[in-house]
Protein backbone atom coordinates (compact mmCIF):
# COMPACT_ATOMS: atom_id res chain seq x y z
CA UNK A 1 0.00 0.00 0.00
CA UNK A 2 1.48 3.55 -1.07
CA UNK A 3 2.24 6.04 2.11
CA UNK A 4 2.38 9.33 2.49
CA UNK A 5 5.05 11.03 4.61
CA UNK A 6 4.14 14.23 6.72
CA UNK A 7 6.67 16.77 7.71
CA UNK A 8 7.04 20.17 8.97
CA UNK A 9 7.76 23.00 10.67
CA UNK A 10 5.31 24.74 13.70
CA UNK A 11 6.13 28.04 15.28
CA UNK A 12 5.16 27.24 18.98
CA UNK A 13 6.84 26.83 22.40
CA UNK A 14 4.87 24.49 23.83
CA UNK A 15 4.23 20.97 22.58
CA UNK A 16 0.61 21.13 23.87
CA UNK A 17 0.43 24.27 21.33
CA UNK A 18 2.23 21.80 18.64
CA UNK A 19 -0.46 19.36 18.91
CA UNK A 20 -3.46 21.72 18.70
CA UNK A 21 -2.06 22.82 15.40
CA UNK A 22 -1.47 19.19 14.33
CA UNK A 23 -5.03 18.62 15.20
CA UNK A 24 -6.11 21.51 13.31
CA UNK A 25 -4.41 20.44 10.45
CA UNK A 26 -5.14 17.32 10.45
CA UNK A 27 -9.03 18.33 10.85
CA UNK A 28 -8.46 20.51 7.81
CA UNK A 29 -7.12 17.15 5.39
CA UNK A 30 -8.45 14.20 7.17
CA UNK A 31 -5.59 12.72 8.57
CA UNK A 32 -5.31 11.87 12.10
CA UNK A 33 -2.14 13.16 12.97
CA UNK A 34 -1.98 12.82 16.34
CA UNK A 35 1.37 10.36 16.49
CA UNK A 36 3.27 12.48 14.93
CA UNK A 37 6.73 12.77 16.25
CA UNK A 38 7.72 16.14 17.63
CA UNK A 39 11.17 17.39 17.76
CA UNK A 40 12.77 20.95 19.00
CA UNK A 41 14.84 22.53 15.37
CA UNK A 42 17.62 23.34 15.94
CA UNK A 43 19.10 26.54 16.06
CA UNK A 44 15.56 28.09 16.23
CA UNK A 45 14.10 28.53 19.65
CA UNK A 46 9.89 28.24 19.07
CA UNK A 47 9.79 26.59 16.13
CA UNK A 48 9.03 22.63 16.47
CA UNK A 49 9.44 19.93 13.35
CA UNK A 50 6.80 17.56 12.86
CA UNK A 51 7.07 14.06 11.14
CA UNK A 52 4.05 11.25 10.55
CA UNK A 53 4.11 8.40 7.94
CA UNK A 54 0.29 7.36 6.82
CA UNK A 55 -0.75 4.68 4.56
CA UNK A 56 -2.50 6.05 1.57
CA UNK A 57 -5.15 4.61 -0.78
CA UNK A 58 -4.37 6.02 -3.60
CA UNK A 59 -2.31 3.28 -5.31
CA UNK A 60 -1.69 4.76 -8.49
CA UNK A 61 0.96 7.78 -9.18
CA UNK A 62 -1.61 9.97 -11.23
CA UNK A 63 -4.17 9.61 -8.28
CA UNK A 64 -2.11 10.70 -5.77
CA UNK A 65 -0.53 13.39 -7.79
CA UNK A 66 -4.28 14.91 -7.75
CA UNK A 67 -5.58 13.58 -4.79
CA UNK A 68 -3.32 14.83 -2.14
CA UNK A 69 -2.92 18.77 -3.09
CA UNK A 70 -6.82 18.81 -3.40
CA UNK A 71 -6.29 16.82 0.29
CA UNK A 72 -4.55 19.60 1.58
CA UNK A 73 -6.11 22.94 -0.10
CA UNK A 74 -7.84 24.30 2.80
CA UNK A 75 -4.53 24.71 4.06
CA UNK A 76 -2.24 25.31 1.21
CA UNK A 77 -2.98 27.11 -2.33
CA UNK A 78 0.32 26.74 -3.84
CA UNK A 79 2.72 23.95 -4.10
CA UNK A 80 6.45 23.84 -4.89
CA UNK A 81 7.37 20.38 -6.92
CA UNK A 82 10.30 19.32 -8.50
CA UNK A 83 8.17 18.18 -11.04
CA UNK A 84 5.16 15.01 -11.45
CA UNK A 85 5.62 11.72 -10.23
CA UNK A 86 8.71 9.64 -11.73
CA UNK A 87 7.22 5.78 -12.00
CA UNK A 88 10.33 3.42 -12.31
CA UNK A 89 9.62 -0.62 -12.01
CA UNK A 90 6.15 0.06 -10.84
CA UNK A 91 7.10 2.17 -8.21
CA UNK A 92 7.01 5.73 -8.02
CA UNK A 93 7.10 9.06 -5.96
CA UNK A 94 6.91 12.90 -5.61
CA UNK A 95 6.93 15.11 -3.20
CA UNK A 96 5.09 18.65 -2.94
CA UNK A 97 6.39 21.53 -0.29
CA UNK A 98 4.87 24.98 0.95
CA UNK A 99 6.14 27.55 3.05
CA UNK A 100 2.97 29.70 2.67
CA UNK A 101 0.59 28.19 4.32
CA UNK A 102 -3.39 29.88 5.93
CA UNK A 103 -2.97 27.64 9.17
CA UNK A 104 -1.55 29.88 12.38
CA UNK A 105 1.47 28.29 13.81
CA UNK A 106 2.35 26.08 10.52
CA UNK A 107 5.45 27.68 8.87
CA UNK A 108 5.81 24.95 6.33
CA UNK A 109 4.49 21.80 5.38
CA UNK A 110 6.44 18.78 3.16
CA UNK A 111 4.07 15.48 1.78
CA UNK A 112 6.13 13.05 0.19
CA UNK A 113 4.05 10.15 -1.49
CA UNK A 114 5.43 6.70 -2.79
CA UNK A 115 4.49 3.74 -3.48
CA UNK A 116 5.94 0.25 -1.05
């Protein structure tokens, strides 16, 4: 089953205040992101990276490609992308990053998909 990888960066000091934003996010794409893995980045004092693998449904490349920015666009209305999904052997993934995003507290946000 393809997954979908989860990472970010939170401007918070607390990690109670990290996982109200998680939540909030995670409201906004349905995705429970509640195990995500909090860690302090370094170097910046109140900012907090985030990191969650999910399983995914989509099992095709050209599904997810469309799926997961529509997933995401009450939180994010433009995408940066190296470019579509490469599909080598029957396996195949892309990534799509923001660092403008409408969600208080979430400075940038990183979804990798691939297929397993």
């Amino acid at each position: 089953m393809p997954e979908v990888l989860v990472s970010g960066y939170l401007h918070t000091r607390s990690e109670g205040a990290a996982r109200r934003i998680l939540d909030r996010l995670g409201r906004a794409c349905g995705l429970d992101l509640r195990a995500a893995r909090l860690t302090p980045r370094p170097g910046q004092p109140g900012e907090v990276g985030f990191l969650l693998t999910v399983p995914w449904a989509e099992t095709t490349a050209r599904d997810a490609w469309f799926v997961l920015p529509a997933r995401f666009a009450s939180v994010v209305g433009r995408w940066s992308t190296p470019g579509p999904p490469v599909e080598t052997d029957g396996r195949w993934d892309f990534a799509l990053t923001s660092e403008r995003t409408s969600l208080p507290g979430l400075i940038c946000l990183t979804v990798e998909a691939r297929s397993t």
